[in-house]
C-alpha atoms as a PDB file:
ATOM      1  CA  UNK A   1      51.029  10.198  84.870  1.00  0.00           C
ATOM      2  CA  UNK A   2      54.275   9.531  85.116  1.00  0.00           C
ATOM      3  CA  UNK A   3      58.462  11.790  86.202  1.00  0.00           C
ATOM      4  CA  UNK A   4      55.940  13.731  88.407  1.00  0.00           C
ATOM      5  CA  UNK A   5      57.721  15.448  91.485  1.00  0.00           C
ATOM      6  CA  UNK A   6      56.347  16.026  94.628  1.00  0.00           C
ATOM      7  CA  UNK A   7      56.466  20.054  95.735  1.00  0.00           C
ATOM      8  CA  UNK A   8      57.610  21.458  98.427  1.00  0.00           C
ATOM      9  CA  UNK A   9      56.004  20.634 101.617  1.00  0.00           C
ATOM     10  CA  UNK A  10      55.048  23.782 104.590  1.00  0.00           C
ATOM     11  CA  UNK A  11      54.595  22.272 107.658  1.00  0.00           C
ATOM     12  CA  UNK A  12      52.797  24.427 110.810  1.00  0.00           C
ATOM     13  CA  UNK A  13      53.192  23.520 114.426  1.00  0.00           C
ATOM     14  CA  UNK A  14      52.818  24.482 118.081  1.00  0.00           C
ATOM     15  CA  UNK A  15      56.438  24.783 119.764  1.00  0.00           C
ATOM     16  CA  UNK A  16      55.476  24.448 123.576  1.00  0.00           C
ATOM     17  CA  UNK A  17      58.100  26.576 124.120  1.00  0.00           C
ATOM     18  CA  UNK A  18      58.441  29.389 120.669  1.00  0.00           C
ATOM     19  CA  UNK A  19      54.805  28.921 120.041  1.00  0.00           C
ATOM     20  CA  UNK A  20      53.596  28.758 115.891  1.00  0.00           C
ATOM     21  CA  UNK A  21      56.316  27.863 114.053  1.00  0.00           C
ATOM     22  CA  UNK A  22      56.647  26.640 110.581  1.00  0.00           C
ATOM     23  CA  UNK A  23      58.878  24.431 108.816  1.00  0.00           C
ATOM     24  CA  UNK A  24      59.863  23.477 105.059  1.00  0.00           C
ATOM     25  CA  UNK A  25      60.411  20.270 103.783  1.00  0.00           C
ATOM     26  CA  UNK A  26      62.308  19.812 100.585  1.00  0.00           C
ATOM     27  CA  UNK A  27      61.327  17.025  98.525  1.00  0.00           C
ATOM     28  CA  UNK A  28      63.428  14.020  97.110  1.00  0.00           C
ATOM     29  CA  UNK A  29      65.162  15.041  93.695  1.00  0.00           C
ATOM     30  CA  UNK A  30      63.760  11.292  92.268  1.00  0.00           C
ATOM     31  CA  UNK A  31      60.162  11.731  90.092  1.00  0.00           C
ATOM     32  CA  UNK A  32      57.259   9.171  90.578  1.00  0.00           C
ATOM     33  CA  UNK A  33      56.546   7.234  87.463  1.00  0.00           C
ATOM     34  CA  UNK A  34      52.986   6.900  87.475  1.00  0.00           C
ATOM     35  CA  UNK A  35      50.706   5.062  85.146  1.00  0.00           C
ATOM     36  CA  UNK A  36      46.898   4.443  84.542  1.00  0.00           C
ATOM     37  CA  UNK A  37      46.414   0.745  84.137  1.00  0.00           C
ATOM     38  CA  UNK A  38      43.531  -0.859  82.415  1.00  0.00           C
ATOM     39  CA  UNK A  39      43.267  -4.757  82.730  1.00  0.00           C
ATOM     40  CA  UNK A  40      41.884  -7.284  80.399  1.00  0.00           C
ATOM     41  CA  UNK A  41      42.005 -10.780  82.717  1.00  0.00           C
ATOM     42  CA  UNK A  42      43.927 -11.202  85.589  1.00  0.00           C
ATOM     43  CA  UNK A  43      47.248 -11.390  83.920  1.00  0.00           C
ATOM     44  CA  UNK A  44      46.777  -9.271  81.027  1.00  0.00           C
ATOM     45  CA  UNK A  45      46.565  -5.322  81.269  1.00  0.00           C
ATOM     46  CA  UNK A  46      46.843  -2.081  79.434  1.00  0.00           C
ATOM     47  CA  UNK A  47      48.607   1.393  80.751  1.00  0.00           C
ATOM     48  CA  UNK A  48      49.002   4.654  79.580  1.00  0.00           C
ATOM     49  CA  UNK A  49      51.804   7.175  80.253  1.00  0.00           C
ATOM     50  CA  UNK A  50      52.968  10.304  80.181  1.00  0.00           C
ATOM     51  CA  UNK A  51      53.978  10.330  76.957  1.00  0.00           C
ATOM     52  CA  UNK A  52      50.524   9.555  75.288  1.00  0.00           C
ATOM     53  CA  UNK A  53      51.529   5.837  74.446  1.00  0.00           C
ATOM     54  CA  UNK A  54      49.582   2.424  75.282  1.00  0.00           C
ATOM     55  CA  UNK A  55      50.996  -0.699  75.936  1.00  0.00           C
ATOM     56  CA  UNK A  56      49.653  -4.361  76.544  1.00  0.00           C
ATOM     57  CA  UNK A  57      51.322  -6.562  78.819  1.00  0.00           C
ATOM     58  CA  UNK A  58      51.265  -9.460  80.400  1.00  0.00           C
ATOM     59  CA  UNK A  59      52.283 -10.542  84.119  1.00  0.00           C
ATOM     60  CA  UNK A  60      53.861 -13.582  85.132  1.00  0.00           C
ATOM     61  CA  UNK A  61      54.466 -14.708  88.543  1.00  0.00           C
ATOM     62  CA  UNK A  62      58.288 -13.506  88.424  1.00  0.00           C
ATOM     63  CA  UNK A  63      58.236 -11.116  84.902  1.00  0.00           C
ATOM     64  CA  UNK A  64      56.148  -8.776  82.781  1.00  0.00           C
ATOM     65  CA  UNK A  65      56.460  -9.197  79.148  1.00  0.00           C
ATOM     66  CA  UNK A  66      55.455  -6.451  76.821  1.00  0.00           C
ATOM     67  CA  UNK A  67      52.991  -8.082  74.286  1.00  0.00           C
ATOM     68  CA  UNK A  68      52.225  -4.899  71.941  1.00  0.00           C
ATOM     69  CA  UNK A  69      52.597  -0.810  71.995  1.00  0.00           C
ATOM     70  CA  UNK A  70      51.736   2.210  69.961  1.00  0.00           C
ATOM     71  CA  UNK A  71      54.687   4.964  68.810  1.00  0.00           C
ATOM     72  CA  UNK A  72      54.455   8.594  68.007  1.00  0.00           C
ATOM     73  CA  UNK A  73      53.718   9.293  64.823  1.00  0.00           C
ATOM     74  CA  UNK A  74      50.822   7.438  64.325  1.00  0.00           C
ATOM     75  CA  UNK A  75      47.120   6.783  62.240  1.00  0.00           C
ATOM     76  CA  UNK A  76      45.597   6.500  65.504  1.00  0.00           C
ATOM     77  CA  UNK A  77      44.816  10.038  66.665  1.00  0.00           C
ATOM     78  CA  UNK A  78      46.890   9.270  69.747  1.00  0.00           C
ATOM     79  CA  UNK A  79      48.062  12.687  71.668  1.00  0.00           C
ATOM     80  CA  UNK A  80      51.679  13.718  72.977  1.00  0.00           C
ATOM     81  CA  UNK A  81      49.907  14.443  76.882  1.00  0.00           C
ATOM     82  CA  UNK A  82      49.962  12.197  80.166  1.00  0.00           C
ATOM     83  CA  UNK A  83      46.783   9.707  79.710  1.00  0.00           C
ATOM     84  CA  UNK A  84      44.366  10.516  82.579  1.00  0.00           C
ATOM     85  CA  UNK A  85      41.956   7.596  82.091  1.00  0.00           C
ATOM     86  CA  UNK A  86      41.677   4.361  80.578  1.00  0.00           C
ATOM     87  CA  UNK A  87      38.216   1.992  80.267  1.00  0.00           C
ATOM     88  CA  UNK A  88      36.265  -0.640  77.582  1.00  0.00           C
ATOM     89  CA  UNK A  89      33.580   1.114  75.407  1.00  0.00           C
ATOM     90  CA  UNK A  90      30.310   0.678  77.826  1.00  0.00           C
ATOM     91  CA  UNK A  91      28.581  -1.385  75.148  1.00  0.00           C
ATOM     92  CA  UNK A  92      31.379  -2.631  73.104  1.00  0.00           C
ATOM     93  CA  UNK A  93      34.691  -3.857  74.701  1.00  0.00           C
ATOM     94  CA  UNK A  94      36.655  -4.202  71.667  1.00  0.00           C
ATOM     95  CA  UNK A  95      36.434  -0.370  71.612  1.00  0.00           C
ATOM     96  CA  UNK A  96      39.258   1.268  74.227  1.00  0.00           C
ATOM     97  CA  UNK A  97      39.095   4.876  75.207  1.00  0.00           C
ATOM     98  CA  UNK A  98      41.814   7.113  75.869  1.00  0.00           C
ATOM     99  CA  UNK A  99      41.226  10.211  77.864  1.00  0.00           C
ATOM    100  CA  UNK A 100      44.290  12.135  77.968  1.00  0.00           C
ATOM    101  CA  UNK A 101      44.786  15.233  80.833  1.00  0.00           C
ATOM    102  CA  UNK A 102      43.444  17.874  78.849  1.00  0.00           C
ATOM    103  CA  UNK A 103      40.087  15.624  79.097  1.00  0.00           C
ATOM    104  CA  UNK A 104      40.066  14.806  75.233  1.00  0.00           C
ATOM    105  CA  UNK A 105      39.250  11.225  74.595  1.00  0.00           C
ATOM    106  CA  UNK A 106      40.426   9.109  71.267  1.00  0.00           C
ATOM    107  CA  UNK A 107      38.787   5.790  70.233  1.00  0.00           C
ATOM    108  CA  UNK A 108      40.974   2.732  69.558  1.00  0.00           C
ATOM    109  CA  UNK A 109      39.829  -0.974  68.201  1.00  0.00           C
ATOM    110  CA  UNK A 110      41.106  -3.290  70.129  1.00  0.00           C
ATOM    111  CA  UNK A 111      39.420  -5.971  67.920  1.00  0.00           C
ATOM    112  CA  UNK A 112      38.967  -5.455  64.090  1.00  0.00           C
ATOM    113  CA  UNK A 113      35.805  -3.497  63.292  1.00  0.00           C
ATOM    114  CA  UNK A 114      34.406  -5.377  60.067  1.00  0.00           C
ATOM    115  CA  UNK A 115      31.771  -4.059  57.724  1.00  0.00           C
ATOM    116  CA  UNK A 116      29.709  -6.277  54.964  1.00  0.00           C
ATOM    117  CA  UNK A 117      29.566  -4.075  51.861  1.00  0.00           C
ATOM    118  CA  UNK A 118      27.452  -4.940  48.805  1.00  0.00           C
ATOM    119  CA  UNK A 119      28.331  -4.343  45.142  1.00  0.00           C
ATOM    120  CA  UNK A 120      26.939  -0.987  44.713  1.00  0.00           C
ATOM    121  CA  UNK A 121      28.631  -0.035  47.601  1.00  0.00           C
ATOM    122  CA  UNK A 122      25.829   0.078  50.465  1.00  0.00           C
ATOM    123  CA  UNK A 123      26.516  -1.191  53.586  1.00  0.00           C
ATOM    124  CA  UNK A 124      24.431  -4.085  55.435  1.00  0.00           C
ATOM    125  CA  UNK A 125      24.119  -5.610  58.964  1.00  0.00           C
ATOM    126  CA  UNK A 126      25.526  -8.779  60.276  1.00  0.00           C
ATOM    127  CA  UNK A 127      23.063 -11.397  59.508  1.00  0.00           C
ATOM    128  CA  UNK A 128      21.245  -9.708  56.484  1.00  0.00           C
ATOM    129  CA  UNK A 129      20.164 -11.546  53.807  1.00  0.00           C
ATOM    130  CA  UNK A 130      21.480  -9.522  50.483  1.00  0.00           C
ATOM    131  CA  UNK A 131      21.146 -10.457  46.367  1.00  0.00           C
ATOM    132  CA  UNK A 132      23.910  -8.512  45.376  1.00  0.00           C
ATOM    133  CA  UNK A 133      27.503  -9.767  45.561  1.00  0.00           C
ATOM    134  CA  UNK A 134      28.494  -8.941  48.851  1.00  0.00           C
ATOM    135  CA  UNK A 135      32.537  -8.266  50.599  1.00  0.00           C
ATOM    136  CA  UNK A 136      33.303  -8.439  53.790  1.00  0.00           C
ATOM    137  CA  UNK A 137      36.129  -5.461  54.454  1.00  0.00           C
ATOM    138  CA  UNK A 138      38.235  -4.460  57.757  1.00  0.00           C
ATOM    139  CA  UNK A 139      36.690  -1.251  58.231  1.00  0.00           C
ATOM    140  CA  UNK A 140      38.576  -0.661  61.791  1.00  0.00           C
ATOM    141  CA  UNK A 141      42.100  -1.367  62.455  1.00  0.00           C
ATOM    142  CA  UNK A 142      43.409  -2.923  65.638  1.00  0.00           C
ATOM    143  CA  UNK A 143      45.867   0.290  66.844  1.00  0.00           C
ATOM    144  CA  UNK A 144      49.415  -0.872  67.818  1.00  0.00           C
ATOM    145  CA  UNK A 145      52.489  -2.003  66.067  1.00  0.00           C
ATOM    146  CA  UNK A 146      53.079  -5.244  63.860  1.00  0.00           C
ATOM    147  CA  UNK A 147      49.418  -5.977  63.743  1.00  0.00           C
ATOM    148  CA  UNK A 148      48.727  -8.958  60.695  1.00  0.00           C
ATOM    149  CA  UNK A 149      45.361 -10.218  60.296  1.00  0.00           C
ATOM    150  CA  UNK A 150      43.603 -13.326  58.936  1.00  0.00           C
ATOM    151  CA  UNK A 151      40.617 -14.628  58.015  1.00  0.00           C
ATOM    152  CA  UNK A 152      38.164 -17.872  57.509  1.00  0.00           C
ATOM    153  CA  UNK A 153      34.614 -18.451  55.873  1.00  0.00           C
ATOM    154  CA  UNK A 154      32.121 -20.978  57.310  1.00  0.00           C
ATOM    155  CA  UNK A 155      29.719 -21.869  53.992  1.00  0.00           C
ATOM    156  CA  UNK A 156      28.505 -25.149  52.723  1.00  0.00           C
ATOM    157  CA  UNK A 157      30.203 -23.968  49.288  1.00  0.00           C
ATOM    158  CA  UNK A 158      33.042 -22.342  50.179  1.00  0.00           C
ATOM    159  CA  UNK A 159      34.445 -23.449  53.132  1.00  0.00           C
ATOM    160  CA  UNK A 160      38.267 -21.984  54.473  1.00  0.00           C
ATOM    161  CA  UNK A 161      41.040 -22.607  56.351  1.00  0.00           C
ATOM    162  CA  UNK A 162      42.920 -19.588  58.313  1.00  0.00           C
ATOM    163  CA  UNK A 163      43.970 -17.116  55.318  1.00  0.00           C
ATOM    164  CA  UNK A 164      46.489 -14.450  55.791  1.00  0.00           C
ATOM    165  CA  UNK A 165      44.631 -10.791  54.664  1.00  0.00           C
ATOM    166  CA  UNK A 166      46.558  -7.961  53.504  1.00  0.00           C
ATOM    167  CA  UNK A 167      45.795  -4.790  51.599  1.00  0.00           C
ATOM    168  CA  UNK A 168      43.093  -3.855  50.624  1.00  0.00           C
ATOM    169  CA  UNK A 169      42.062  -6.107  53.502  1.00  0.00           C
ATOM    170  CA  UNK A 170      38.533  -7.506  51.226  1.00  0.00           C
ATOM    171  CA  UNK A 171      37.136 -10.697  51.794  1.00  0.00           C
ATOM    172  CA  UNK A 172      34.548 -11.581  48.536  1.00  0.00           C
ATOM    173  CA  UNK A 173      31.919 -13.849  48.866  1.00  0.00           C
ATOM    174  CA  UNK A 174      31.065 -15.496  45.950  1.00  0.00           C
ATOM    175  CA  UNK A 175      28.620 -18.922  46.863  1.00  0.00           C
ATOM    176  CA  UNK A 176      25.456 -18.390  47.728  1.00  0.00           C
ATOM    177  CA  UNK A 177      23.845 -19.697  50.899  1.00  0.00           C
ATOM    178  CA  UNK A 178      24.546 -18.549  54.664  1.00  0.00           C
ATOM    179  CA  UNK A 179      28.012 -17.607  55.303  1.00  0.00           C
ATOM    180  CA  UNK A 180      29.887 -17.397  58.538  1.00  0.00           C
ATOM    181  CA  UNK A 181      32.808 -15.075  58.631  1.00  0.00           C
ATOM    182  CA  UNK A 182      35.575 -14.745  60.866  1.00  0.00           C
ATOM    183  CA  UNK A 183      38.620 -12.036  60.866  1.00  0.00           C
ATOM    184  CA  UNK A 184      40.951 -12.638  63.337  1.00  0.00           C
ATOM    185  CA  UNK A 185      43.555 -10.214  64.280  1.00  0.00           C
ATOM    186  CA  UNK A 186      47.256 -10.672  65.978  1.00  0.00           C
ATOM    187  CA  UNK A 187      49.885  -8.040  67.767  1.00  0.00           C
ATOM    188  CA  UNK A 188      49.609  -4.300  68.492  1.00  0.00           C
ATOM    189  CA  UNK A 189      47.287  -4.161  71.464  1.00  0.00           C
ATOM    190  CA  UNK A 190      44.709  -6.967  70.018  1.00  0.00           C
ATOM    191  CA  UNK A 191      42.477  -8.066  72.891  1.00  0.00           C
ATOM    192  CA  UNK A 192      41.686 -11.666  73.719  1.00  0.00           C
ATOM    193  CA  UNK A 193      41.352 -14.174  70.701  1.00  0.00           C
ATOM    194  CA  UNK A 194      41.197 -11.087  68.300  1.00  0.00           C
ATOM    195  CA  UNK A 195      38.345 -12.576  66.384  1.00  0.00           C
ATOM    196  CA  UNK A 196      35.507 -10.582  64.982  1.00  0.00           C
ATOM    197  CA  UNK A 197      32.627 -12.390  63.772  1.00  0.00           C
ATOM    198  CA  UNK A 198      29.767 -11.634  60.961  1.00  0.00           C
ATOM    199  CA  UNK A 199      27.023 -13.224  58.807  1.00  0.00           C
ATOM    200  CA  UNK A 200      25.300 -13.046  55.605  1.00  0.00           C
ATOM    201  CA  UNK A 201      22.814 -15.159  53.187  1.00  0.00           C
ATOM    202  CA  UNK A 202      23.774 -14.089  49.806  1.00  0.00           C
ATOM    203  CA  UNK A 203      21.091 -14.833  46.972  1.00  0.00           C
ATOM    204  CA  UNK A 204      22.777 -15.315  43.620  1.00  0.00           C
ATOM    205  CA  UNK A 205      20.103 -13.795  41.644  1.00  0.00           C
ATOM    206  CA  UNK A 206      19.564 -14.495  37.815  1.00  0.00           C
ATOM    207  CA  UNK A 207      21.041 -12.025  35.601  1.00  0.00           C
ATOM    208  CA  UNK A 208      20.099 -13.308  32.091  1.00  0.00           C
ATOM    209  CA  UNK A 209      18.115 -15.731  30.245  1.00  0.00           C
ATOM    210  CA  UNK A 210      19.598 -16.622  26.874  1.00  0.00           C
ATOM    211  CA  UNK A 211      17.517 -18.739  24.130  1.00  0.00           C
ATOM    212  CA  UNK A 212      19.152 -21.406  21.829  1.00  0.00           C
ATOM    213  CA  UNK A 213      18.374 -21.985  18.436  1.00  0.00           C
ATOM    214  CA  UNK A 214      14.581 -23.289  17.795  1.00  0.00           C
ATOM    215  CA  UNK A 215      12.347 -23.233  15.208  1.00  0.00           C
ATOM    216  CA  UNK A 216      10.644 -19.631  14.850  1.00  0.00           C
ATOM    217  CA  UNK A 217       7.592 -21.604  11.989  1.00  0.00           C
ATOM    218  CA  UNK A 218       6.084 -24.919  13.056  1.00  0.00           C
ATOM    219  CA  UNK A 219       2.662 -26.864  12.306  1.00  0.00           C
ATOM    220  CA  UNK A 220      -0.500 -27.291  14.141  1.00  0.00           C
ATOM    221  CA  UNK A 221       0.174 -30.119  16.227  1.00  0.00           C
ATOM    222  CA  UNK A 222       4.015 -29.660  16.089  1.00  0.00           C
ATOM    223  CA  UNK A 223       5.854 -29.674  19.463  1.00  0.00           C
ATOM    224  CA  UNK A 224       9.209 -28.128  20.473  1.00  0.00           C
ATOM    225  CA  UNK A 225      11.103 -27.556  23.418  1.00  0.00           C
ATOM    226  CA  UNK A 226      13.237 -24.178  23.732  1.00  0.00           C
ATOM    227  CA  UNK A 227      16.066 -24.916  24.777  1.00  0.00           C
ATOM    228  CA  UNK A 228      17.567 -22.065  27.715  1.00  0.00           C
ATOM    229  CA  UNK A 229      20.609 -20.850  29.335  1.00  0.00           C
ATOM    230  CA  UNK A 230      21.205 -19.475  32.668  1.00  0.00           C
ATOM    231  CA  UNK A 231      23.483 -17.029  34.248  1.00  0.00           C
ATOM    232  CA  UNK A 232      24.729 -17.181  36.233  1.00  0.00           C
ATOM    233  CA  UNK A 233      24.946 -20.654  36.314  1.00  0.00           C
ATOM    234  CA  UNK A 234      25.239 -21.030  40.289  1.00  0.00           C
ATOM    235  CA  UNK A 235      22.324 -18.684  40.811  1.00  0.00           C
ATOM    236  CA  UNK A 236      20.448 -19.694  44.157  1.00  0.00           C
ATOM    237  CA  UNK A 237      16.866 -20.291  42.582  1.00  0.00           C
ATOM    238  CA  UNK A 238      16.569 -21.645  38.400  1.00  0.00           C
ATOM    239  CA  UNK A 239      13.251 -21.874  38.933  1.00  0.00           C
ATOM    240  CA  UNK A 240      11.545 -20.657  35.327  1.00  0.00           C
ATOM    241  CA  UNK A 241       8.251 -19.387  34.424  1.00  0.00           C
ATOM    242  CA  UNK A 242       6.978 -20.121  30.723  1.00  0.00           C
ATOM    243  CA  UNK A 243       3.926 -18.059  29.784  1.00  0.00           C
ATOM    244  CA  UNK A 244       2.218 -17.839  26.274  1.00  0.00           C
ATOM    245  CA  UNK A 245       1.087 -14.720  24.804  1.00  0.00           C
ATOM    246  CA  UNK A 246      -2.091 -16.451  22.998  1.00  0.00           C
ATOM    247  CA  UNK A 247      -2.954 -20.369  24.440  1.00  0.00           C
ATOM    248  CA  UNK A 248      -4.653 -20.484  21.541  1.00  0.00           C
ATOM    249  CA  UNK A 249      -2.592 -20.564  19.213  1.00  0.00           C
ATOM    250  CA  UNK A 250       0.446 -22.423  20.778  1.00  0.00           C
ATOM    251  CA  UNK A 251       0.723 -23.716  24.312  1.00  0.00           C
ATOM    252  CA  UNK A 252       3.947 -23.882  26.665  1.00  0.00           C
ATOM    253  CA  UNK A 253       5.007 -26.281  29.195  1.00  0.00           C
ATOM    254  CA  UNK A 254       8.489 -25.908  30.923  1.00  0.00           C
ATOM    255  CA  UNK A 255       9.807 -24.741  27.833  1.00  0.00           C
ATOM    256  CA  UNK A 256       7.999 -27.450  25.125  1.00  0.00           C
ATOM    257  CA  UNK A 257       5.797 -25.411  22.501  1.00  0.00           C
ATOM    258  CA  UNK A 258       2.550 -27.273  21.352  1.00  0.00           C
ATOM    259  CA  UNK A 259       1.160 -25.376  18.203  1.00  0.00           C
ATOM    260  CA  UNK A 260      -2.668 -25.484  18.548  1.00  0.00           C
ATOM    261  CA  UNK A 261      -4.044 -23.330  15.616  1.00  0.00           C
ATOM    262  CA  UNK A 262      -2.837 -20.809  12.463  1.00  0.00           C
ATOM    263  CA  UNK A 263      -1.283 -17.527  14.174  1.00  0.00           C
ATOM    264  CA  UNK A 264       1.269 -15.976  15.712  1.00  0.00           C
ATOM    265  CA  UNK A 265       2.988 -16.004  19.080  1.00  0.00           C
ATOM    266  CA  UNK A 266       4.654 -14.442  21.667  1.00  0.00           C
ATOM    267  CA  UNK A 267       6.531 -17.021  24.246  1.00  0.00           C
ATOM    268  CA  UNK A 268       8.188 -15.824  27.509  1.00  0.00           C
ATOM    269  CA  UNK A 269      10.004 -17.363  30.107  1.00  0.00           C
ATOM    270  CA  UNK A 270      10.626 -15.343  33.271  1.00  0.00           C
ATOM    271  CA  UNK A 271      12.866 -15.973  36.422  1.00  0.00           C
ATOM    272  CA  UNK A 272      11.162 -16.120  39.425  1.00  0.00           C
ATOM    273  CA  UNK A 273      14.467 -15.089  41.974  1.00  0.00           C
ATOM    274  CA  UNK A 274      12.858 -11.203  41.548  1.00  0.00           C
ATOM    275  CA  UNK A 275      15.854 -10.454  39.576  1.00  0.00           C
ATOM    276  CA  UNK A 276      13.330  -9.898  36.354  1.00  0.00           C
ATOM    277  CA  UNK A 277      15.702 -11.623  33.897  1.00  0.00           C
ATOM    278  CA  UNK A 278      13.381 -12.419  30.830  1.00  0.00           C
ATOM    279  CA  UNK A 279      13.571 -14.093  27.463  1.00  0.00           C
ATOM    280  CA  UNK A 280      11.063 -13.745  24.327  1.00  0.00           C
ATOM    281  CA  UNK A 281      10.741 -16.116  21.405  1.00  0.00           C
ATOM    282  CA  UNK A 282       8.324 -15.321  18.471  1.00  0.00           C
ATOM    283  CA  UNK A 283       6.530 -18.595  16.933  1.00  0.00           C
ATOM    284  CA  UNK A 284       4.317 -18.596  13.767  1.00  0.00           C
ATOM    285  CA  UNK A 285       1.766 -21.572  13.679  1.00  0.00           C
ATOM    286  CA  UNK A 286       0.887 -22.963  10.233  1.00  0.00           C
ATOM    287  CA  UNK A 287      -1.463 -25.023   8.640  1.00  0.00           C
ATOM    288  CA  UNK A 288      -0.130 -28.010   6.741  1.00  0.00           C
ATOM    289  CA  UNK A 289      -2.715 -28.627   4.945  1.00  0.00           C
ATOM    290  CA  UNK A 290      -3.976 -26.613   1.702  1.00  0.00           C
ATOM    291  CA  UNK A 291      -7.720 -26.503   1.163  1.00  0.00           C
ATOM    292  CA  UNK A 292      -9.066 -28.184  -2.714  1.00  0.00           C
ATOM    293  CA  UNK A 293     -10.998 -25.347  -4.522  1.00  0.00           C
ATOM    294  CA  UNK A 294     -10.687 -26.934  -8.348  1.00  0.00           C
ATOM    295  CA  UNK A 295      -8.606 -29.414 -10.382  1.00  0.00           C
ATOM    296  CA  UNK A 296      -7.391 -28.179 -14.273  1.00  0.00           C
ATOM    297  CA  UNK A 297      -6.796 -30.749 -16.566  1.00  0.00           C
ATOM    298  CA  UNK A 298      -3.957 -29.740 -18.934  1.00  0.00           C
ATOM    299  CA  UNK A 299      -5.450 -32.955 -21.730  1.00  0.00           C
ATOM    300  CA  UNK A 300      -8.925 -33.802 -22.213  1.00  0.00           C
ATOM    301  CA  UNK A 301     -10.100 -36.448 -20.031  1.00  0.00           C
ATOM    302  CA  UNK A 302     -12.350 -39.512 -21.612  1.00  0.00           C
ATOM    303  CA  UNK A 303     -14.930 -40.705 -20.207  1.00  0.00           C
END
């Protein structure tokens, strides 16, 4: 607390020579400025006042210099009362509590709070491994004034140097692989380095299998390769799967059609990523050869 006055003071004694007496002291007209202080390190602290407003500062051997502060209004849910208390989140010390003298307590993020959000909206843990396209989004703001923020991904494909990040503060991830990602934050009341950390392996899963031109009729003993397209085209695992409706008729080897006998079939080639992506080609075997019943002889032959 802080402008607090001191009241009026009743003192009781023994006179040795009126017996009890009682005296009043009247206190100074100057108010004590008091403040709850919270620190960081050794030379960095917060403090609360009177007012409901937090600042950051930092001590030097001859100076203090003011390094970030909150104002009335704010996004922050701060109150207009003294603040009573100030501590770290037990089990998370980028999280600062407030307690204010009516005993209500606000949360504030000292450090960014960053979630990892897939396509279709659900969110995911640090260090999940997801097939979707995943962002990575500032979820939690750092309270204070001035507060920018920046970030920088750590993948064999997609490597970054420090990025500034602004509105709507979303970091896509679009190689596949492990990704390291790193959202640092600078000004308002930002503790230490400012840097929150997460991970992710994002699996680029196939999402269709598209056949080129071939030959839908070909002859026993013919042989022809389908030719196949893949997207997307960076997906983590092209691994294919050819299967033949009828080995009998026509076989299939990574994609090369062997016709075998007369008939019809049914060729399929399947990702294996789990995605189910799937392509069908229909194949007609024929015989090239015509069986002789009879010969007609349009003149009369001579023997």
């Amino acid at each position: 607390m802080e402008e607090v006055q001191l009241p009026p003071a009743v003192v009781s004694f023994q006179d040795s020579k009126y017996g009890a007496r009682t005296a009043s002291l009247t206190p100074p007209s100057q108010r004590i400025a008091m403040k709850v202080r919270l620190h960081e390190s050794f030379d960095m602290y917060y403090e609360g006042d009177s007012r409901g407003l937090i600042t950051k500062w930092q001590a030097f051997d001859s100076a203090t210099n003011l390094l970030g502060m909150t104002k009335h209004p704010n996004d922050d849910g701060l109150l207009m009362l003294p603040v009573k208390a100030l501590q770290f989140k037990e089990d998370d010390d980028s999280v600062l509590l407030v307690t204010y003298n009516n005993d209500e307590t606000v949360t504030l993020y000292v450090k960014s709070r960053v979630s990892i959000m897939t396509e279709s909206g659900q969110s995911v843990a640090s260090g999940a491994t997801v097939t979707e396209p995943p962002i990575v989004k500032i979820t939690g703001f750092v309270v204070g004034e001035g507060v920018t923020y920046e970030y920088k991904i750590e993948n064999s494909k997609q490597s970054s140097d420090w990025t500034p990040l602004s509105s709507p503060y979303e970091i896509p991830i679009t190689s596949d692989g492990t990704s390291t990602i790193y959202v640092k934050a600078e000004g308002g009341l930002t503790k230490g380095d400012g840097i929150t950390t997460v991970s992710l392996t994002y699996i680029k899963l196939i999402c269709q299998l598209t056949l080129g031109s071939y030959k839908q009729t070909i002859e026993i003993g013919e042989m022809q390769t389908i030719p196949v397209t893949i997207a997307p085209s960076d997906a983590t695992n092209k691994t294919l799967q050819w299967i033949s409706s009828n080995p009998d008729v026509a076989t299939v080897v990574n994609g090369t059609v062997t016709a075998v006998q007369p008939g019809t079939v049914e060729i399929t080639v399947e990702a294996t990523d789990g995605s189910n992506a799937a392509a069908k080609a229909t194949i007609t075997v024929i015989d090239p050869f015509v069986p002789l019943k009879e010969i007609h002889f349009q003149q009369e032959v001579l023997l």
